[in-house]
C-alpha atoms as a PDB file:
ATOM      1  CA  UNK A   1       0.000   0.000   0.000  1.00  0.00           C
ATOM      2  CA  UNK A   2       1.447   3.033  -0.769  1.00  0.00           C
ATOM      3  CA  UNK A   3       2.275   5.848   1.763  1.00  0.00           C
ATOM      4  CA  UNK A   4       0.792   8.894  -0.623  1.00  0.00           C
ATOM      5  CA  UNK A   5      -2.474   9.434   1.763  1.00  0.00           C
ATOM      6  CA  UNK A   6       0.003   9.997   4.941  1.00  0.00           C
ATOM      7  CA  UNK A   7       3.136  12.064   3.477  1.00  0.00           C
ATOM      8  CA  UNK A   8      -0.366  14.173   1.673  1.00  0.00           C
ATOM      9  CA  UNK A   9      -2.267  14.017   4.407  1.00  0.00           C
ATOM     10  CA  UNK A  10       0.693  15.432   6.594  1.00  0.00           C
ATOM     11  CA  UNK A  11       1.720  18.304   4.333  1.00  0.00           C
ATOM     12  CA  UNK A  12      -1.820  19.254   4.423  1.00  0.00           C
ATOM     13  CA  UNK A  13      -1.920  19.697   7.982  1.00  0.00           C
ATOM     14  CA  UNK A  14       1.428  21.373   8.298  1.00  0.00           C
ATOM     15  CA  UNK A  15      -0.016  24.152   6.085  1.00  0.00           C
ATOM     16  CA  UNK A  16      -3.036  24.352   7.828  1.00  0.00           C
ATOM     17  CA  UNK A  17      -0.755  24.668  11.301  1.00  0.00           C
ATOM     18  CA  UNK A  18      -2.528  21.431  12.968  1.00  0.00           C
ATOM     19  CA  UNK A  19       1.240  20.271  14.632  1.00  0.00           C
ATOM     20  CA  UNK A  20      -1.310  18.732  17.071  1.00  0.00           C
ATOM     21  CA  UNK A  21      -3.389  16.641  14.480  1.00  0.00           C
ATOM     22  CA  UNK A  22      -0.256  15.894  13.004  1.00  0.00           C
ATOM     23  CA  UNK A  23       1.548  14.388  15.602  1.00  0.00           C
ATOM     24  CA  UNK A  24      -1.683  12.208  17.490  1.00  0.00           C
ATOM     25  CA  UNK A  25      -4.293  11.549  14.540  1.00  0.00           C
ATOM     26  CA  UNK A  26      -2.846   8.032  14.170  1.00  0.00           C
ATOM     27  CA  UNK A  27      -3.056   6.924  17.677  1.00  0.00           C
ATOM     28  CA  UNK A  28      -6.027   7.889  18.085  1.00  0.00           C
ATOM     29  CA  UNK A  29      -7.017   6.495  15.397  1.00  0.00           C
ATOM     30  CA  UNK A  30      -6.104   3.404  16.576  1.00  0.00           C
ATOM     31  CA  UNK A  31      -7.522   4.198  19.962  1.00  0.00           C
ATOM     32  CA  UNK A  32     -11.158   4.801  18.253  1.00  0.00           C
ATOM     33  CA  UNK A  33     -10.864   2.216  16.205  1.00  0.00           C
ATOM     34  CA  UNK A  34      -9.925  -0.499  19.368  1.00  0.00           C
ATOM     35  CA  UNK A  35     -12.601   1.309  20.825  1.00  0.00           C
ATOM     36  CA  UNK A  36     -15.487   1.489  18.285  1.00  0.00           C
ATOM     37  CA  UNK A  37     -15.409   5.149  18.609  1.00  0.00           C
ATOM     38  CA  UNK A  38     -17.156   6.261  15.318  1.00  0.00           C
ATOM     39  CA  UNK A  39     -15.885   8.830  13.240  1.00  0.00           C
ATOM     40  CA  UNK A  40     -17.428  12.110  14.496  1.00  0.00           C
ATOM     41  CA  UNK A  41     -16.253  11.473  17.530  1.00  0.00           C
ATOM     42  CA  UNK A  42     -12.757  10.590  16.968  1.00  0.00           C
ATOM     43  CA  UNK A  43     -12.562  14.067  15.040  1.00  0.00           C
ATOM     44  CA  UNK A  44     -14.371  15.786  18.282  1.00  0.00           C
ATOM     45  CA  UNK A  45     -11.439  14.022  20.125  1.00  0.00           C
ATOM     46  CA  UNK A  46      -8.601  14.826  17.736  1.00  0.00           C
ATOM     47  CA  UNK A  47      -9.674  18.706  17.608  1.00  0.00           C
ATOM     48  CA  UNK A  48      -9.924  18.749  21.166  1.00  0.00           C
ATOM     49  CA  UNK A  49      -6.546  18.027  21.543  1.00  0.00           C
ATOM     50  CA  UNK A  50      -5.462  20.591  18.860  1.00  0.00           C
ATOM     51  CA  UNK A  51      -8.013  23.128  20.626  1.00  0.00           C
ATOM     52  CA  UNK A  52      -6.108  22.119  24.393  1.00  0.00           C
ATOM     53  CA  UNK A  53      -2.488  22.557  23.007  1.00  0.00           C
ATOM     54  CA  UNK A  54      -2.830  25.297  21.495  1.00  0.00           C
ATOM     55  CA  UNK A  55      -4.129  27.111  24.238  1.00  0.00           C
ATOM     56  CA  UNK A  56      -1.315  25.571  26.447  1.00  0.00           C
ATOM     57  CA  UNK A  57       0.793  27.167  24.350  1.00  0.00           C
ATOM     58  CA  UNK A  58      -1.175  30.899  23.646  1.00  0.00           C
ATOM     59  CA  UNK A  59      -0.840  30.946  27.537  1.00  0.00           C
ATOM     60  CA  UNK A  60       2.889  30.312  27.245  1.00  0.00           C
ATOM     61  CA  UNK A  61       3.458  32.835  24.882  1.00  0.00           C
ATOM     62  CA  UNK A  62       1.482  35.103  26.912  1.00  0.00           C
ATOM     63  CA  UNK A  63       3.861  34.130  30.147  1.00  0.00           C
ATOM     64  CA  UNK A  64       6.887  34.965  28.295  1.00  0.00           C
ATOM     65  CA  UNK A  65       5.789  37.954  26.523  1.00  0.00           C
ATOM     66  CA  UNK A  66       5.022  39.207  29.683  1.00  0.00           C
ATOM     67  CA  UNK A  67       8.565  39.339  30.977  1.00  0.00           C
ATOM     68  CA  UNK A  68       7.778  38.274  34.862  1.00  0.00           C
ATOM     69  CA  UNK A  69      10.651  38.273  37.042  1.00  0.00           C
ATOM     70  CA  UNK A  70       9.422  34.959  38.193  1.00  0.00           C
ATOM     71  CA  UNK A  71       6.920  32.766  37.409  1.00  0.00           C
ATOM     72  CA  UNK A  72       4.035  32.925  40.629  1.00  0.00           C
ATOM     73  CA  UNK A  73       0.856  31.640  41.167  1.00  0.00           C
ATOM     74  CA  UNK A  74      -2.272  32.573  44.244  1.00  0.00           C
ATOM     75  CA  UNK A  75      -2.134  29.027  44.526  1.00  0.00           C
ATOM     76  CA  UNK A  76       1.398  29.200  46.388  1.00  0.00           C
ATOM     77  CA  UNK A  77       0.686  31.881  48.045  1.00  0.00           C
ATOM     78  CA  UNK A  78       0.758  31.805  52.017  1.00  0.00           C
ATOM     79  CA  UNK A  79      -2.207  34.068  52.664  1.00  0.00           C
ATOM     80  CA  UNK A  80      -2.288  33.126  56.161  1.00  0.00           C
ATOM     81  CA  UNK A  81       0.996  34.514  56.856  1.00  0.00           C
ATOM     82  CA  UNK A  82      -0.275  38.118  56.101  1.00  0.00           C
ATOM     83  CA  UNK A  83      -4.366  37.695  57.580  1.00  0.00           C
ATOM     84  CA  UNK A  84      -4.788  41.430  56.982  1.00  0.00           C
ATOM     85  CA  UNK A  85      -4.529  40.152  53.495  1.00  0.00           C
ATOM     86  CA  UNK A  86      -8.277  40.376  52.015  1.00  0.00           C
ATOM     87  CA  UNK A  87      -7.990  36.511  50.589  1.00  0.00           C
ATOM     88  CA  UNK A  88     -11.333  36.991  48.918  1.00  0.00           C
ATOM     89  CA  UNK A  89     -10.591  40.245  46.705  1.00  0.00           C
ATOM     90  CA  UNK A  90      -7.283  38.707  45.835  1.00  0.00           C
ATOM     91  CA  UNK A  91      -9.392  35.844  44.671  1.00  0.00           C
ATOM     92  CA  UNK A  92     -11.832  37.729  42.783  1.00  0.00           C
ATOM     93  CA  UNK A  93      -9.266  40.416  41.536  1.00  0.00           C
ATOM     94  CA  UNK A  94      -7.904  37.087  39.901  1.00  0.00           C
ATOM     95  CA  UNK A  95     -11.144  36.467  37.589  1.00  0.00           C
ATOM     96  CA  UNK A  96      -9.620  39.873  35.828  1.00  0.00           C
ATOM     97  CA  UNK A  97     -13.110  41.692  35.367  1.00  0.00           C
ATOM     98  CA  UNK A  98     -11.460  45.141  36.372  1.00  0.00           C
ATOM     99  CA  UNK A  99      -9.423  45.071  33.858  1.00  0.00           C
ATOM    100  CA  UNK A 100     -12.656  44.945  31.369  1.00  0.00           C
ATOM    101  CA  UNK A 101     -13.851  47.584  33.582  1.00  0.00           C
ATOM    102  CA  UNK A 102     -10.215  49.613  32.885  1.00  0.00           C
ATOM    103  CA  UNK A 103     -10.072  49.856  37.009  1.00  0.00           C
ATOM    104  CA  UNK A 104      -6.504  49.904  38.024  1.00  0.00           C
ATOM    105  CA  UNK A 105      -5.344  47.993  40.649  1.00  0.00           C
ATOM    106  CA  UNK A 106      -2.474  49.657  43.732  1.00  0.00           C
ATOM    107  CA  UNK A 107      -0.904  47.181  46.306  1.00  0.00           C
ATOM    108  CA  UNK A 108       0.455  49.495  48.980  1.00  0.00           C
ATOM    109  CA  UNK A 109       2.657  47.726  51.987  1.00  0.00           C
ATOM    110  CA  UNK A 110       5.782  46.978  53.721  1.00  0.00           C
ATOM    111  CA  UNK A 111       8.568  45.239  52.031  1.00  0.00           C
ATOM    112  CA  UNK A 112       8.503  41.634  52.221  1.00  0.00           C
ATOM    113  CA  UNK A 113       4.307  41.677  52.848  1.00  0.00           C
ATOM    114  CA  UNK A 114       3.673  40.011  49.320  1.00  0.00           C
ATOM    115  CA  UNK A 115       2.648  42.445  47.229  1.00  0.00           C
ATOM    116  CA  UNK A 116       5.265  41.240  44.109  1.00  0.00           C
ATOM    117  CA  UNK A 117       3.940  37.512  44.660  1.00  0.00           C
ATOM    118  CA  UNK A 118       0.434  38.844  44.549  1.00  0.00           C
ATOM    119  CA  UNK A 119       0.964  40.739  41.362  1.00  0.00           C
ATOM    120  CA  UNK A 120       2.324  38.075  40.014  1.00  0.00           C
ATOM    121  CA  UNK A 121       0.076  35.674  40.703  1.00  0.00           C
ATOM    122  CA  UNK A 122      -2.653  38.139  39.282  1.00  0.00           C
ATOM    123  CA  UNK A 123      -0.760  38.215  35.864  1.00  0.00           C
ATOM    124  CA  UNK A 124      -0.545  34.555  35.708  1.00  0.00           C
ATOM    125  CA  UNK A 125      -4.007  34.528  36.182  1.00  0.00           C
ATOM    126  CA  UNK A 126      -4.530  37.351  33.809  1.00  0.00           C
ATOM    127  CA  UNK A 127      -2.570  35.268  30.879  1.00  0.00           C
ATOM    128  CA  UNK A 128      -4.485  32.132  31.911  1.00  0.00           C
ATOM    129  CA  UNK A 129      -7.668  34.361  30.730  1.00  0.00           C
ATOM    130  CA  UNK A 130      -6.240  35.213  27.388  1.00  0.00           C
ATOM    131  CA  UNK A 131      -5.351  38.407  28.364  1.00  0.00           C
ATOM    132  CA  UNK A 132      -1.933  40.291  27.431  1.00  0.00           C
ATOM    133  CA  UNK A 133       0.370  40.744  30.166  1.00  0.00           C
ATOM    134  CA  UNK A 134       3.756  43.392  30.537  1.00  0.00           C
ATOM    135  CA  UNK A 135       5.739  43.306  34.009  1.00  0.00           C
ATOM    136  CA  UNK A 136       7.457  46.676  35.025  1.00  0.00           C
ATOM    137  CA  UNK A 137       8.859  46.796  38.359  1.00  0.00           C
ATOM    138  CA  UNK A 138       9.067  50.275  40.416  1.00  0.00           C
END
């Protein structure tokens, strides 16, 4: 059998920038097929991977354009250290709707109270919501 369909069918999604496709649509393939998976859903399960990586990597890109000293999340952040801390608006400043609403956001403290960390943490979250990111430290 020849090996046209594959080298074509890989070209094809090269141009079309499916690295994704590309790289699982014959395991899973196999996977469906082993399965009985019929064929709309083996393409619902192929483009969800392409959908997942590529916004794995959109949020990457994001991280990097966005120049962060360090890489922080809320999620390691000790807010029981600091219980004047308002947990919950750190929480909800992390869902990003001020920045829709163009509200700026000021974290005023002592050194070494957590206000880099938090900022951090609320541009991870920021690029995790598809929004563009660029650190500048005072």
């Amino acid at each position: 059998m020849s090996d046209t369909p594959q080298v074509l069918l890989a070209h094809h999604l090269k141009a079309l920038k499916l690295p994704t496709l590309l790289r699982e649509y014959d395991k899973l393939a196999q996977q469906c097929a082993a399965e009985g998976t019929d064929h709309p859903r083996y393409l619902l399960r192929l483009s969800e991977l392409e959908l997942i990586e590529r916004e794995r990597r959109m949020v990457e890109r994001r991280i990097k354009e966005a120049r962060f000293p360090a890489v922080k999340s809320l999620d390691s952040f000790d807010f029981t250290a600091i219980p004047s801390l308002n947990k919950t608006l750190v929480l909800e400043l992390a869902r990003c709707e001020y920045v829709v609403r163009r509200e700026n956001v000021i974290a005023v403290g002592n050194s070494g109270t957590g206000k880099s960390h938090v900022a951090l943490g609320l541009g991870l979250a920021a690029c995790q919501k598809g929004l563009s990111v660029a650190w500048q430290s005072m």
